[in-house]
C-alpha atoms as a PDB file:
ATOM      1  CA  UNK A   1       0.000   0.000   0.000  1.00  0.00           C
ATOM      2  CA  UNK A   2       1.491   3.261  -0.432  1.00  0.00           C
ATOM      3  CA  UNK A   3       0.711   7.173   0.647  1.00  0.00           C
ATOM      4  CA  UNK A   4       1.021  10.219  -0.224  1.00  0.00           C
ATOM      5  CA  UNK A   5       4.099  12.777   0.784  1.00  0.00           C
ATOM      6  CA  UNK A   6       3.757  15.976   2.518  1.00  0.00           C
ATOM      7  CA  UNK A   7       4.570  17.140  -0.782  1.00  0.00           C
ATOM      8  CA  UNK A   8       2.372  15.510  -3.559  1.00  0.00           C
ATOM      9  CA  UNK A   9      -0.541  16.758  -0.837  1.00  0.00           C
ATOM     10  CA  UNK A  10       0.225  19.952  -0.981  1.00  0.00           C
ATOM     11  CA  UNK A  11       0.279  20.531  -4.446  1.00  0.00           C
ATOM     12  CA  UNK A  12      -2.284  18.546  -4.980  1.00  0.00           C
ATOM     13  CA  UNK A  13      -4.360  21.082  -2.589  1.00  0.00           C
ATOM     14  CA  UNK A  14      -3.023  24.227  -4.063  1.00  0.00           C
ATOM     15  CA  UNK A  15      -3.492  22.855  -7.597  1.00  0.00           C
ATOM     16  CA  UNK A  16      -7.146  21.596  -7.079  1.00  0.00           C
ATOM     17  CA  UNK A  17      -8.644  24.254  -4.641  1.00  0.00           C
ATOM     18  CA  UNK A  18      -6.346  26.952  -5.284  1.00  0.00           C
ATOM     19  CA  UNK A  19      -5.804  26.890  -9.036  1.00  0.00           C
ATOM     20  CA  UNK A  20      -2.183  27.053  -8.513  1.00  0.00           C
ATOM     21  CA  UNK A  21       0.050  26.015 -11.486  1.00  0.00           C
ATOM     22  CA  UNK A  22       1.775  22.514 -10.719  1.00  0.00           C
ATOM     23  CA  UNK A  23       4.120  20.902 -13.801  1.00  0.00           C
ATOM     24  CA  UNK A  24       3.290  17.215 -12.906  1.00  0.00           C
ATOM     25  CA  UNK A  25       5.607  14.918 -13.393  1.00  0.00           C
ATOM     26  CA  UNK A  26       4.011  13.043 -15.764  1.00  0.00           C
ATOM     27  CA  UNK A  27       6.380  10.017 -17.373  1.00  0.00           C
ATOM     28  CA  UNK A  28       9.210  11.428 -15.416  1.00  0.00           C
ATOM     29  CA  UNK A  29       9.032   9.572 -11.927  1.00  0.00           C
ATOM     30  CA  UNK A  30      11.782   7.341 -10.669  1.00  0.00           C
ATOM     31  CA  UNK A  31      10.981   4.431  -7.885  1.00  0.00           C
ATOM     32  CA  UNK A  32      13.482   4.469  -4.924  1.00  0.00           C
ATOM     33  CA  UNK A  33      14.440   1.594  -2.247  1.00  0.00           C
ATOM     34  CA  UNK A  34      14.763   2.362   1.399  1.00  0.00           C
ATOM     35  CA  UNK A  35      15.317   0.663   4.437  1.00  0.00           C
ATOM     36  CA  UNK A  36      11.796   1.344   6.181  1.00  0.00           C
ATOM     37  CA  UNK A  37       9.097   3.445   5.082  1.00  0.00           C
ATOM     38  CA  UNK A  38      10.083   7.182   4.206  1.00  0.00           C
ATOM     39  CA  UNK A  39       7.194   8.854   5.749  1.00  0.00           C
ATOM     40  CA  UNK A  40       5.291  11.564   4.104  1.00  0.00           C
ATOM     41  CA  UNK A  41       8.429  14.105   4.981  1.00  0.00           C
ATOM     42  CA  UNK A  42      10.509  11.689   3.446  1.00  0.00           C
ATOM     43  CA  UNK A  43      13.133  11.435   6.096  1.00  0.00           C
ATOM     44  CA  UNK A  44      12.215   8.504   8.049  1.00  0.00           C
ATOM     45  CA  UNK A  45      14.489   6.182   6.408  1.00  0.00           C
ATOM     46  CA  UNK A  46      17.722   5.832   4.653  1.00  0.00           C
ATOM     47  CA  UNK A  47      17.898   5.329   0.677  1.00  0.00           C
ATOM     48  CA  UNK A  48      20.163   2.552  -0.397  1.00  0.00           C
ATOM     49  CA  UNK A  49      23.639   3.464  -1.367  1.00  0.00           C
ATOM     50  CA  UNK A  50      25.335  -0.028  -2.626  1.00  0.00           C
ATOM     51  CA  UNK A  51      27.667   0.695  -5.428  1.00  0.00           C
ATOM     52  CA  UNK A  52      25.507  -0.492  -8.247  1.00  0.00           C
ATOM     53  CA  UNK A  53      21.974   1.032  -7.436  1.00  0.00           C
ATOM     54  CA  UNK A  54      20.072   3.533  -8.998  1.00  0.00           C
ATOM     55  CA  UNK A  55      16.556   4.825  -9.065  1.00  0.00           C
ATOM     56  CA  UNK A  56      15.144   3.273 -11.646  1.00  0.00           C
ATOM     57  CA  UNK A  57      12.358   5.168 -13.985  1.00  0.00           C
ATOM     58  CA  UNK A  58       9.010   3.882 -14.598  1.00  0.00           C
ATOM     59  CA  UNK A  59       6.645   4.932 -17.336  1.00  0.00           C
ATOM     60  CA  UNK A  60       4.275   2.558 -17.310  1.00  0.00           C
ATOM     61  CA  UNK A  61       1.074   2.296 -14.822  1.00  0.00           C
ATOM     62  CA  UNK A  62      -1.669   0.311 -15.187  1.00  0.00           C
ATOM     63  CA  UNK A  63      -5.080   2.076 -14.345  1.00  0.00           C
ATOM     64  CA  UNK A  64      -7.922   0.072 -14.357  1.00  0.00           C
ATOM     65  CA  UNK A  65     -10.704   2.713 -14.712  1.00  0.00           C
ATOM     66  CA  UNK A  66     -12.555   4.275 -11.443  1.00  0.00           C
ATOM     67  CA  UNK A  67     -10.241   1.900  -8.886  1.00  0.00           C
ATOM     68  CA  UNK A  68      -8.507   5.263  -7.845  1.00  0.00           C
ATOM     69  CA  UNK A  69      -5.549   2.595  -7.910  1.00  0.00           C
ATOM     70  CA  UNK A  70      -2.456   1.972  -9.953  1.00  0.00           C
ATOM     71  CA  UNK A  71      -0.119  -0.504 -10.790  1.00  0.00           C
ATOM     72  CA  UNK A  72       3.573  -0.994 -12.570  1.00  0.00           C
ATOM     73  CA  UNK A  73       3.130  -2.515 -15.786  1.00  0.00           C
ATOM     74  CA  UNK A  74       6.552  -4.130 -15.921  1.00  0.00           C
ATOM     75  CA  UNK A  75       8.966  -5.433 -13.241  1.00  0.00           C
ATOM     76  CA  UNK A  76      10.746  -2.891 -11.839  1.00  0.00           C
ATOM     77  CA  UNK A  77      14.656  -4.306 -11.490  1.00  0.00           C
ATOM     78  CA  UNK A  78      17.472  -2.744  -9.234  1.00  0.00           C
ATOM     79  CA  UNK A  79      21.016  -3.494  -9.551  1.00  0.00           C
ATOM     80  CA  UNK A  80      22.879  -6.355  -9.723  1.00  0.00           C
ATOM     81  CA  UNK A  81      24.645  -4.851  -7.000  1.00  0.00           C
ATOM     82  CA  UNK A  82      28.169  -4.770  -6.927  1.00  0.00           C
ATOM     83  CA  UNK A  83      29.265  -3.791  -3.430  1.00  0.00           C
ATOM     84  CA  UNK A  84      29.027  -1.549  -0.428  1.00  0.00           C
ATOM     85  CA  UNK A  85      27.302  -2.666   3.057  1.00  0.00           C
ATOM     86  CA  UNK A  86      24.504  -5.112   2.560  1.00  0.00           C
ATOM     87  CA  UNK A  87      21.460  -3.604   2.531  1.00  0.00           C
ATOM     88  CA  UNK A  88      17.639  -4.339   4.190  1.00  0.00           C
ATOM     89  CA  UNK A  89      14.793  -3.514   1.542  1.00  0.00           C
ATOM     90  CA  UNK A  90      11.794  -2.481   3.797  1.00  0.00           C
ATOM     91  CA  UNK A  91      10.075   0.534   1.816  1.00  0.00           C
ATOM     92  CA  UNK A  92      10.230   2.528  -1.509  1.00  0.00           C
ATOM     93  CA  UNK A  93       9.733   5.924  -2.140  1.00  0.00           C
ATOM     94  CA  UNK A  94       8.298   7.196  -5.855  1.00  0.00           C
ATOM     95  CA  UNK A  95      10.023  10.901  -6.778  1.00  0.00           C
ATOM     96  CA  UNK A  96      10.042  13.348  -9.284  1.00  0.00           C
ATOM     97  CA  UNK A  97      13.749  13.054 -10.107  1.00  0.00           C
ATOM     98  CA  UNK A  98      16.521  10.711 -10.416  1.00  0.00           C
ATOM     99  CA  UNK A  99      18.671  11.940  -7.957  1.00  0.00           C
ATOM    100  CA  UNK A 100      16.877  14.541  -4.954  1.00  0.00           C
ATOM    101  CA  UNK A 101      13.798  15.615  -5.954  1.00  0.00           C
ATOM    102  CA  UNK A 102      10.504  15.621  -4.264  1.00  0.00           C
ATOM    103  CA  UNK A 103       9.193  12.723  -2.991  1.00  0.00           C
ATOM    104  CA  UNK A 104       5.538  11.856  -4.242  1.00  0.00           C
ATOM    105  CA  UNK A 105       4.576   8.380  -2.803  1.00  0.00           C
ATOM    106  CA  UNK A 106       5.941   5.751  -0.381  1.00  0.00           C
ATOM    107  CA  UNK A 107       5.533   2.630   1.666  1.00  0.00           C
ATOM    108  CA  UNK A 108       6.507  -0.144   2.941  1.00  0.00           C
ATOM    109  CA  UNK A 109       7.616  -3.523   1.355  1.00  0.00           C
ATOM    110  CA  UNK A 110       5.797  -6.482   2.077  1.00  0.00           C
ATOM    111  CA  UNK A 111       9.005  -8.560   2.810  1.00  0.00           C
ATOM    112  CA  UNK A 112      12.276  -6.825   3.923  1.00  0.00           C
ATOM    113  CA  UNK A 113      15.179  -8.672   1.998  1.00  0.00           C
ATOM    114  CA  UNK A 114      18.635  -8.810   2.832  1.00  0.00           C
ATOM    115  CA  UNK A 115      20.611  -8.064  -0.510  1.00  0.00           C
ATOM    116  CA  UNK A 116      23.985  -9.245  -0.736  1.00  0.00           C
ATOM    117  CA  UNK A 117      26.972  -7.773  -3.137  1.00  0.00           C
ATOM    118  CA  UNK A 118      25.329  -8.914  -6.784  1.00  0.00           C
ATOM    119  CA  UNK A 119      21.834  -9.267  -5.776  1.00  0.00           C
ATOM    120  CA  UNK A 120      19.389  -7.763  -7.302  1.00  0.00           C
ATOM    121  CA  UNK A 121      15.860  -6.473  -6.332  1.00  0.00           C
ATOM    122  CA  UNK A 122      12.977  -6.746  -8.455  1.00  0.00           C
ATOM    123  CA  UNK A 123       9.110  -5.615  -7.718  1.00  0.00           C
ATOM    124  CA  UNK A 124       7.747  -7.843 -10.315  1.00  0.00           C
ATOM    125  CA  UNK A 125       4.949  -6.389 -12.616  1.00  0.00           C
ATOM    126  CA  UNK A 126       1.529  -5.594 -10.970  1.00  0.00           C
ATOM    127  CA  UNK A 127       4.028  -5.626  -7.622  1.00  0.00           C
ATOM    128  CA  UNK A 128       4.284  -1.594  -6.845  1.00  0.00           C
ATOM    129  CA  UNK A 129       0.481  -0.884  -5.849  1.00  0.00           C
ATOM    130  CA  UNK A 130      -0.028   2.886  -5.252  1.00  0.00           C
ATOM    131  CA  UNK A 131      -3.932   3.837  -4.237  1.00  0.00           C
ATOM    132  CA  UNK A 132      -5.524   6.986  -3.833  1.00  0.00           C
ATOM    133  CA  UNK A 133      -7.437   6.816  -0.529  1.00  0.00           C
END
């Protein structure tokens, strides 16, 4: 299950009730692992750092009409990675940018995994559920 940031709520407010200009993302959003749940401020965990991971970018949601859900079309694959401190998956975060940016959604994992120096982590397609609630 996922949620939305501090963030995505506020310009979602200002955009909707406020006619304030947002630039949405769009395509342009990049899914992120962490070691717990980010939070809505996006500071309650730490993003992984292994030598070999990257945010990767997704582009491709399924939305089956009037669910107010959303799913990734394709596996989402991180790594293999190649070394650094082993690293617990516990939660993603979904952002705006490849590197910084502002963080839009996040959750939790439904299995933390230990990942070992050439693992790699996969959310396999229809995996990543984000819901509007």
């Amino acid at each position: 299950m996922s949620a939305f940031s501090d963030y995505l709520e506020d310009e979602l407010i200002d955009h909707i009730l406020r006619n304030g200009a947002w630039a949405t993302p769009g395509l342009q959003v990049w899914v992120a692992l962490f070691d717990g749940d980010p939070g809505d401020a996006g500071v309650g965990a730490t993003e992984c750092a292994m030598t070999g991971y990257a945010r990767q970018q997704v582009n491709a949601w399924d939305a089956p009409a009037g669910t107010g859900t959303t799913e990734n079309t394709n596996a989402i694959t991180f790594g293999p990675m190649t070394g650094g401190v082993d690293f617990v998956v516990g939660g993603f975060g979904i952002f705006d940018a490849n590197a910084a940016g502002n963080l839009l959604f996040h959750g939790v994992c439904t299995a933390a995994t230990l990942k070992n120096t050439g693992d790699q982590y996969q959310f396999a397609a229809g995996a990543l559920d984000i819901a509007l609630q």
